[in-house]
N, C-alpha and C. Protein backbone atom coordinates (compact mmCIF):
# COMPACT_ATOMS: atom_id res chain seq x y z
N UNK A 1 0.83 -1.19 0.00
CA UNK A 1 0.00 0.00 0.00
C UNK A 1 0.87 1.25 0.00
N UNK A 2 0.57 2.30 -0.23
CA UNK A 2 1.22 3.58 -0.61
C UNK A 2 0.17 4.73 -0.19
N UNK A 3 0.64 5.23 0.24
CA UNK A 3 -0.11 6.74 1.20
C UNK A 3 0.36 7.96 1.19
N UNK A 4 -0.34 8.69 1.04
CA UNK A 4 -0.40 10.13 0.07
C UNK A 4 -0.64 10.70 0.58
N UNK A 5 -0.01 12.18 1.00
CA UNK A 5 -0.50 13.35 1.63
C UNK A 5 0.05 14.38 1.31
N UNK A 6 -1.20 14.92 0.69
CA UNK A 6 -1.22 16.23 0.26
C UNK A 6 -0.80 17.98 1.00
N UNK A 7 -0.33 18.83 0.42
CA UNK A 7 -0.54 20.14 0.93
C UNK A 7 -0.38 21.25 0.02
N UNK A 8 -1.01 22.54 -0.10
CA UNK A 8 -0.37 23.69 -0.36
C UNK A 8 -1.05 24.12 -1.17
N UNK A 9 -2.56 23.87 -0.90
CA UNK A 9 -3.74 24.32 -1.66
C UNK A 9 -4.03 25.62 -0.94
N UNK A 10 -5.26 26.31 -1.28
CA UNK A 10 -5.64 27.67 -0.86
C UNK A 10 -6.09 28.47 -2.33
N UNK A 11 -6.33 29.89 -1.74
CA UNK A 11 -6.90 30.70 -2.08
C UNK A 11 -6.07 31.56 -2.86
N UNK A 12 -6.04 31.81 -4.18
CA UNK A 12 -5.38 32.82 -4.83
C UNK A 12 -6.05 34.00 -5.60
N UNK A 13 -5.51 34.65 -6.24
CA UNK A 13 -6.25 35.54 -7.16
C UNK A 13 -6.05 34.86 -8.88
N UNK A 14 -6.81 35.51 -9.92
CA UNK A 14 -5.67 35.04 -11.26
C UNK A 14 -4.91 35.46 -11.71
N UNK A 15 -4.04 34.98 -12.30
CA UNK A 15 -2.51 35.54 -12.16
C UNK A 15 -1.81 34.86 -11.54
N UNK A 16 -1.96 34.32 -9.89
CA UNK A 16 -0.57 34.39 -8.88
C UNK A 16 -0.54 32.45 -9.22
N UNK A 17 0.19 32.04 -8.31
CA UNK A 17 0.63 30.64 -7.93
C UNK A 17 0.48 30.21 -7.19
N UNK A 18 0.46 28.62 -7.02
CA UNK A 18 0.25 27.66 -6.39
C UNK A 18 1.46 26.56 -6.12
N UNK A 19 1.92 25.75 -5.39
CA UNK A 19 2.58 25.01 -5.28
C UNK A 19 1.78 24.07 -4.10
N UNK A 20 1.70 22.59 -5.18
CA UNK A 20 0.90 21.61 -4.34
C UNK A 20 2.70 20.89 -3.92
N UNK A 21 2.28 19.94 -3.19
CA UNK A 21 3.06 18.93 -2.52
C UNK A 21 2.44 17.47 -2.04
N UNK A 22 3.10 16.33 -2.25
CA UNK A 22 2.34 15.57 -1.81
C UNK A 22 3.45 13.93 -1.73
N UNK A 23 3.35 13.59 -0.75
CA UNK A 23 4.55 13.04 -0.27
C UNK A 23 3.83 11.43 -0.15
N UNK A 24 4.37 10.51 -0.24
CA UNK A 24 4.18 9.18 -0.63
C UNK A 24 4.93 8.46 0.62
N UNK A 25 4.62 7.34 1.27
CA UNK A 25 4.94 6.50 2.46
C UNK A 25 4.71 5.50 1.81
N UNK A 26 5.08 4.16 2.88
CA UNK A 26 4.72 2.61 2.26
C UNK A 26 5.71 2.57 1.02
N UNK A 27 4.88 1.31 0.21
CA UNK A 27 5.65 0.89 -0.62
C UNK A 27 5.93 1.57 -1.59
N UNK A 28 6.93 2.38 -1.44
CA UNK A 28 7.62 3.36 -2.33
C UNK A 28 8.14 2.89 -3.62
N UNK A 29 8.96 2.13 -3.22
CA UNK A 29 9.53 0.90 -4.41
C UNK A 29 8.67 0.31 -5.61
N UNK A 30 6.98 0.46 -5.06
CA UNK A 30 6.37 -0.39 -6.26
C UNK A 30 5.45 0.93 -6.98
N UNK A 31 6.20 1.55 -6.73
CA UNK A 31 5.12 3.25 -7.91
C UNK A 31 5.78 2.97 -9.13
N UNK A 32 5.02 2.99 -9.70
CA UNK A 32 5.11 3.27 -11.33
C UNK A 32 5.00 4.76 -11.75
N UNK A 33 3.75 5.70 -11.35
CA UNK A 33 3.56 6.74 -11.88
C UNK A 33 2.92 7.55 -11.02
N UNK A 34 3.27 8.72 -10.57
CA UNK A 34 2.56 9.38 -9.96
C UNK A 34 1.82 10.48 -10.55
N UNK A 35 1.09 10.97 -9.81
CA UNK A 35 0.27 12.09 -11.06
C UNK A 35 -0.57 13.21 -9.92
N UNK A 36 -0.93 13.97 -10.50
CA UNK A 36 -2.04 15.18 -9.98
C UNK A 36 -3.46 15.05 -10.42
N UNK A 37 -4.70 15.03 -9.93
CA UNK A 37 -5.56 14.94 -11.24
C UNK A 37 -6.74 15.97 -10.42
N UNK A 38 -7.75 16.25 -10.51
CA UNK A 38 -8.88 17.67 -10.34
C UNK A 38 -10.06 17.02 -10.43
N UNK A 39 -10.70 17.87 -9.92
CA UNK A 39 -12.17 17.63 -9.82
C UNK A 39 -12.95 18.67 -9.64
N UNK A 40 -13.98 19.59 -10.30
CA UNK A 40 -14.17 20.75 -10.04
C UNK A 40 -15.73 20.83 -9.71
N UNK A 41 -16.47 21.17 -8.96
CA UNK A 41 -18.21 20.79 -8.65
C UNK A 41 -18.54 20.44 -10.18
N UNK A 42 -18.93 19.53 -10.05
CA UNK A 42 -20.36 19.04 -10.77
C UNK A 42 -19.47 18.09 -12.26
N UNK A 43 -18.40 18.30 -12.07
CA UNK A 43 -17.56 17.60 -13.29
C UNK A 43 -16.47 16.19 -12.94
N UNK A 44 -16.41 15.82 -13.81
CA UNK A 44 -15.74 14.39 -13.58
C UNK A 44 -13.88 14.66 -13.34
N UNK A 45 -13.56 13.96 -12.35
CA UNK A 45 -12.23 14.31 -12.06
C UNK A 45 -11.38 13.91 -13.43
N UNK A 46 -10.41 14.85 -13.92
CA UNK A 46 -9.60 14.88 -14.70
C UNK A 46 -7.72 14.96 -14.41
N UNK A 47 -7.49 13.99 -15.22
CA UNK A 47 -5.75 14.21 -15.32
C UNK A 47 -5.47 15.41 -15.45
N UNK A 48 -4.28 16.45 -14.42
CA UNK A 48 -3.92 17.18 -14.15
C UNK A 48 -2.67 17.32 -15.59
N UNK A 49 -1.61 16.14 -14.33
CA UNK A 49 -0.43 16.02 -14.91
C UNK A 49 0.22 14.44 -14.18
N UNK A 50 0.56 14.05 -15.05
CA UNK A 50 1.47 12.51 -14.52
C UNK A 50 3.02 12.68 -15.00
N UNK A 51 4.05 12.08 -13.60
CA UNK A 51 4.96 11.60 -14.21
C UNK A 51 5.59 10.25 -13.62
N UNK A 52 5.95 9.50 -14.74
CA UNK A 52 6.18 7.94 -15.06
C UNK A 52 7.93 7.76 -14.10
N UNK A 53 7.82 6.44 -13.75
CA UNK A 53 9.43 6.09 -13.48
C UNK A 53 10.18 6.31 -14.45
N UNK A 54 9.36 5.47 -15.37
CA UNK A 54 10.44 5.67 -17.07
C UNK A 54 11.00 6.99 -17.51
N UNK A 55 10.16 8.24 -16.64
CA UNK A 55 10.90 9.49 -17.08
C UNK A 55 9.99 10.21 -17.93
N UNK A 56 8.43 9.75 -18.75
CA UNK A 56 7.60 10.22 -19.14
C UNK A 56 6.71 11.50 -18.41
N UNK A 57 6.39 12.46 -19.07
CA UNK A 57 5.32 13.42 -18.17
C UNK A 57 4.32 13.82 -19.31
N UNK A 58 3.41 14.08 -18.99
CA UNK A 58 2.09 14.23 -19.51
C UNK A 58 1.34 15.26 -18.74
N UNK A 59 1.05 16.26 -19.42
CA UNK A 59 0.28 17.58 -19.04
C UNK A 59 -0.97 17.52 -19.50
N UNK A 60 -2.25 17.90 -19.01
CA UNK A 60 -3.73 18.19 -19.71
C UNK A 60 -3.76 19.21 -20.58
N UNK A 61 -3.90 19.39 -21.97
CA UNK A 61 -4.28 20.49 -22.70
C UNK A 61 -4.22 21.89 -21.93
N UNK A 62 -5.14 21.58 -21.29
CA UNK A 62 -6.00 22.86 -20.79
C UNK A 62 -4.72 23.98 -19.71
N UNK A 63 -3.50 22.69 -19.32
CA UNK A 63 -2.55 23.52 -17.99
C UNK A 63 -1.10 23.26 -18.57
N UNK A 64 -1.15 23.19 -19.71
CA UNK A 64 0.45 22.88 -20.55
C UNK A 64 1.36 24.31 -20.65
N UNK A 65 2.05 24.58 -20.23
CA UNK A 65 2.91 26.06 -20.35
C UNK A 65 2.72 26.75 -19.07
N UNK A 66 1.91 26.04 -18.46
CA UNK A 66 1.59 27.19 -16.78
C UNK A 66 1.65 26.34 -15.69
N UNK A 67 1.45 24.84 -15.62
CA UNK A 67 1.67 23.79 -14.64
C UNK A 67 2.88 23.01 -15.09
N UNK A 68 3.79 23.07 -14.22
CA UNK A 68 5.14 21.71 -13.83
C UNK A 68 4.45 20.79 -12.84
N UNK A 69 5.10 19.58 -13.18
CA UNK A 69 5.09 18.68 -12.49
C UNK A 69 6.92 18.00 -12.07
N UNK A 70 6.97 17.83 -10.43
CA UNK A 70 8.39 17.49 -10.68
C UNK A 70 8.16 17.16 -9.60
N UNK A 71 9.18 15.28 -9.30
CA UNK A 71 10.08 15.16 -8.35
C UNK A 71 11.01 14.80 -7.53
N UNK A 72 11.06 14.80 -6.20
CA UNK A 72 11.51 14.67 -5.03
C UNK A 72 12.32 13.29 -4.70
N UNK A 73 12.83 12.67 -5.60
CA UNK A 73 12.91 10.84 -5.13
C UNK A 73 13.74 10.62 -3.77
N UNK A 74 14.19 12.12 -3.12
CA UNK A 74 14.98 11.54 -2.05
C UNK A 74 13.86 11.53 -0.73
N UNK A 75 12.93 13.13 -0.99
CA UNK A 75 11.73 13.06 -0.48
C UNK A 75 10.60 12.14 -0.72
N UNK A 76 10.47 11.07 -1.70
CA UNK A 76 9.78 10.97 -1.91
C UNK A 76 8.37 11.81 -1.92
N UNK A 77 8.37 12.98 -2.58
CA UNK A 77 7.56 13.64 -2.93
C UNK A 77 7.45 14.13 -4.46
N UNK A 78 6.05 14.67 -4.61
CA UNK A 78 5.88 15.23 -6.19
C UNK A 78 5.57 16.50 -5.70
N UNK A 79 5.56 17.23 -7.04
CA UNK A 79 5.14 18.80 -6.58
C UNK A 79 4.20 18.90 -7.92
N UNK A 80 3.63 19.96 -7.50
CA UNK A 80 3.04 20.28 -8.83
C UNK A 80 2.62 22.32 -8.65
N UNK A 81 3.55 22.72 -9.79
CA UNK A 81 3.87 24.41 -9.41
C UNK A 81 3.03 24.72 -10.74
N UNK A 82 2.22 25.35 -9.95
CA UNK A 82 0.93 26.09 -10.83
C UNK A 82 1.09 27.54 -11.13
N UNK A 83 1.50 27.90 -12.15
CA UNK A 83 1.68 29.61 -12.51
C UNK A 83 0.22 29.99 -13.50
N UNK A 84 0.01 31.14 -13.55
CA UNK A 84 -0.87 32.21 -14.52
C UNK A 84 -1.91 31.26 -14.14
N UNK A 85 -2.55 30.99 -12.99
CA UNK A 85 -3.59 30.63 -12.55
C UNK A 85 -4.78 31.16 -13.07
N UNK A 86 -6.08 30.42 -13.56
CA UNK A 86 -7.21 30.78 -13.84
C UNK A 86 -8.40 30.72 -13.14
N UNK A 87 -9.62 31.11 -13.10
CA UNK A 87 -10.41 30.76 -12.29
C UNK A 87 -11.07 29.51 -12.54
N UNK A 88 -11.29 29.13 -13.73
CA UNK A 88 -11.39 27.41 -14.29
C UNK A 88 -10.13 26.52 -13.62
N UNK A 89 -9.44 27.04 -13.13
CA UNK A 89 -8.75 25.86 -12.05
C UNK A 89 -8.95 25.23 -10.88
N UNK A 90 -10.03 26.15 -10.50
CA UNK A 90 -10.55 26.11 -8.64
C UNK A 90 -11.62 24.03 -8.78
N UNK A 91 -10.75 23.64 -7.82
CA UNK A 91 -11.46 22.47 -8.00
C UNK A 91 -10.37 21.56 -6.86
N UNK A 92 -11.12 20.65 -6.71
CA UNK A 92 -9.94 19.67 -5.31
C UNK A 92 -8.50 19.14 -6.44
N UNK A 93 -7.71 18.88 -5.76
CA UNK A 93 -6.33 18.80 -6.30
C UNK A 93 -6.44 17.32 -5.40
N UNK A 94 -6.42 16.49 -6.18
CA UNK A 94 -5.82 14.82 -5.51
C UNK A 94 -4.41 14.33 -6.38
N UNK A 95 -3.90 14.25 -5.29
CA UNK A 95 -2.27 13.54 -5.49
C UNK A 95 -2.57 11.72 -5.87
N UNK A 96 -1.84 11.05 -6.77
CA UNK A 96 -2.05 9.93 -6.98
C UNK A 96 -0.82 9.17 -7.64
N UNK A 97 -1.34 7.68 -7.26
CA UNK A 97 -0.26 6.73 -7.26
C UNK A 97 0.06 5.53 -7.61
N UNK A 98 0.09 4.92 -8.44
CA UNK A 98 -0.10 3.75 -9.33
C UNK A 98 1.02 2.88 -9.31
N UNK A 99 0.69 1.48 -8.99
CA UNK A 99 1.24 0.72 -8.68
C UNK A 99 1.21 -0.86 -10.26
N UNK A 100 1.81 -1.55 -10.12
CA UNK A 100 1.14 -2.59 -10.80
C UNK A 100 -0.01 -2.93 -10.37
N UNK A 101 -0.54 -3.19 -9.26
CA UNK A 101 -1.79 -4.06 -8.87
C UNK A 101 -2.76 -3.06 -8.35
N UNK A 102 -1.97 -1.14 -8.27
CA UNK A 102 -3.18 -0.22 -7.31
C UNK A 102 -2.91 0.80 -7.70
N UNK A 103 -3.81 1.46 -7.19
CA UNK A 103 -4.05 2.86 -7.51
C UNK A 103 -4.42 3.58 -6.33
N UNK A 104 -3.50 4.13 -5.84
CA UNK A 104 -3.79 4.93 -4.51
C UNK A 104 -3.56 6.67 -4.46
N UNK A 105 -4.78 7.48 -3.89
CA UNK A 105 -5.58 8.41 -3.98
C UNK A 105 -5.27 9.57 -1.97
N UNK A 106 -4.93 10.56 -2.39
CA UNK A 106 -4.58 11.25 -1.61
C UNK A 106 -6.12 12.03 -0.98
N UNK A 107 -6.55 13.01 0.40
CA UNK A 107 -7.29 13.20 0.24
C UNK A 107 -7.94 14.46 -0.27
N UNK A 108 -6.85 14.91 -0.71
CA UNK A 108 -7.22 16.28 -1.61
C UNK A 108 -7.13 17.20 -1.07
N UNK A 109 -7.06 18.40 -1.74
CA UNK A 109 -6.43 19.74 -1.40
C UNK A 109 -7.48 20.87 -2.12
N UNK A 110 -8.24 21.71 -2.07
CA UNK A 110 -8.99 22.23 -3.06
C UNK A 110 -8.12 23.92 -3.00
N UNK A 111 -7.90 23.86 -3.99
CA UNK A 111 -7.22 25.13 -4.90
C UNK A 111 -8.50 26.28 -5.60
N UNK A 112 -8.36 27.58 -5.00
CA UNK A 112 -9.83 28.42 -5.56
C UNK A 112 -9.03 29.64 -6.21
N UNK A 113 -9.22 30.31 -7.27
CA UNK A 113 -8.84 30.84 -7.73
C UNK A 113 -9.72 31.89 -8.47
N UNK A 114 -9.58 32.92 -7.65
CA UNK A 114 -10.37 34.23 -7.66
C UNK A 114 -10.21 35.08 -8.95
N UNK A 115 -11.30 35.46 -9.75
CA UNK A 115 -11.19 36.06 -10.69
C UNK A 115 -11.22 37.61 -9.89
């Protein structure tokens, strides 16, 4: 099992930044891919941003040029640094973690972003 905990959500204006964090325990050794993914009222949670052991990263259309994803392997942590924030971003931020056999889910962080 692998356990996720999130931080560094809050309240911004548009324009400013965000920097999530989210740090991984347990079986560290068996992650394959970690990722960011959203959920905003009334819509289906969506891929943020993932990045792979293999060294792969994958951004959503919608946050390509304004969201990094990067990290930590000594921390075992990911980050995910959110610039030129929009108000279509405000939605829970879940950290996540994929294993061969699982998929394990942080309990979220909600990010609001004030027009």
């Amino acid at each position: 099992q692998v356990q996720l905990v999130e931080s560094g959500g809050g309240l911004v204006q548009a324009g400013g930044s965000l920097r999530l964090s989210c740090a991984a325990s347990g079986l560290i050794f068996s992650i394959n891919a970690m990722g960011w993914y959203r959920q905003a009222p009334g819509k289906q949670r969506e891929l943020v941003a993932q990045s792979t052991r293999a060294g792969s990263i994958n951004y959503a259309d919608s946050v390509k040029g304004r969201f990094t994803i990067s990290r930590d392997n000594a921390k075992n942590t990911v980050y995910l640094q959110m610039n030129s924030l929009k108000p279509e971003d405000t939605a829970v931020y879940y950290c996540n973690a994929a294993t061969l056999n699982s998929v394990s889910w942080g309990q979220g962080t909600q990010v609001t972003v004030s027009s």
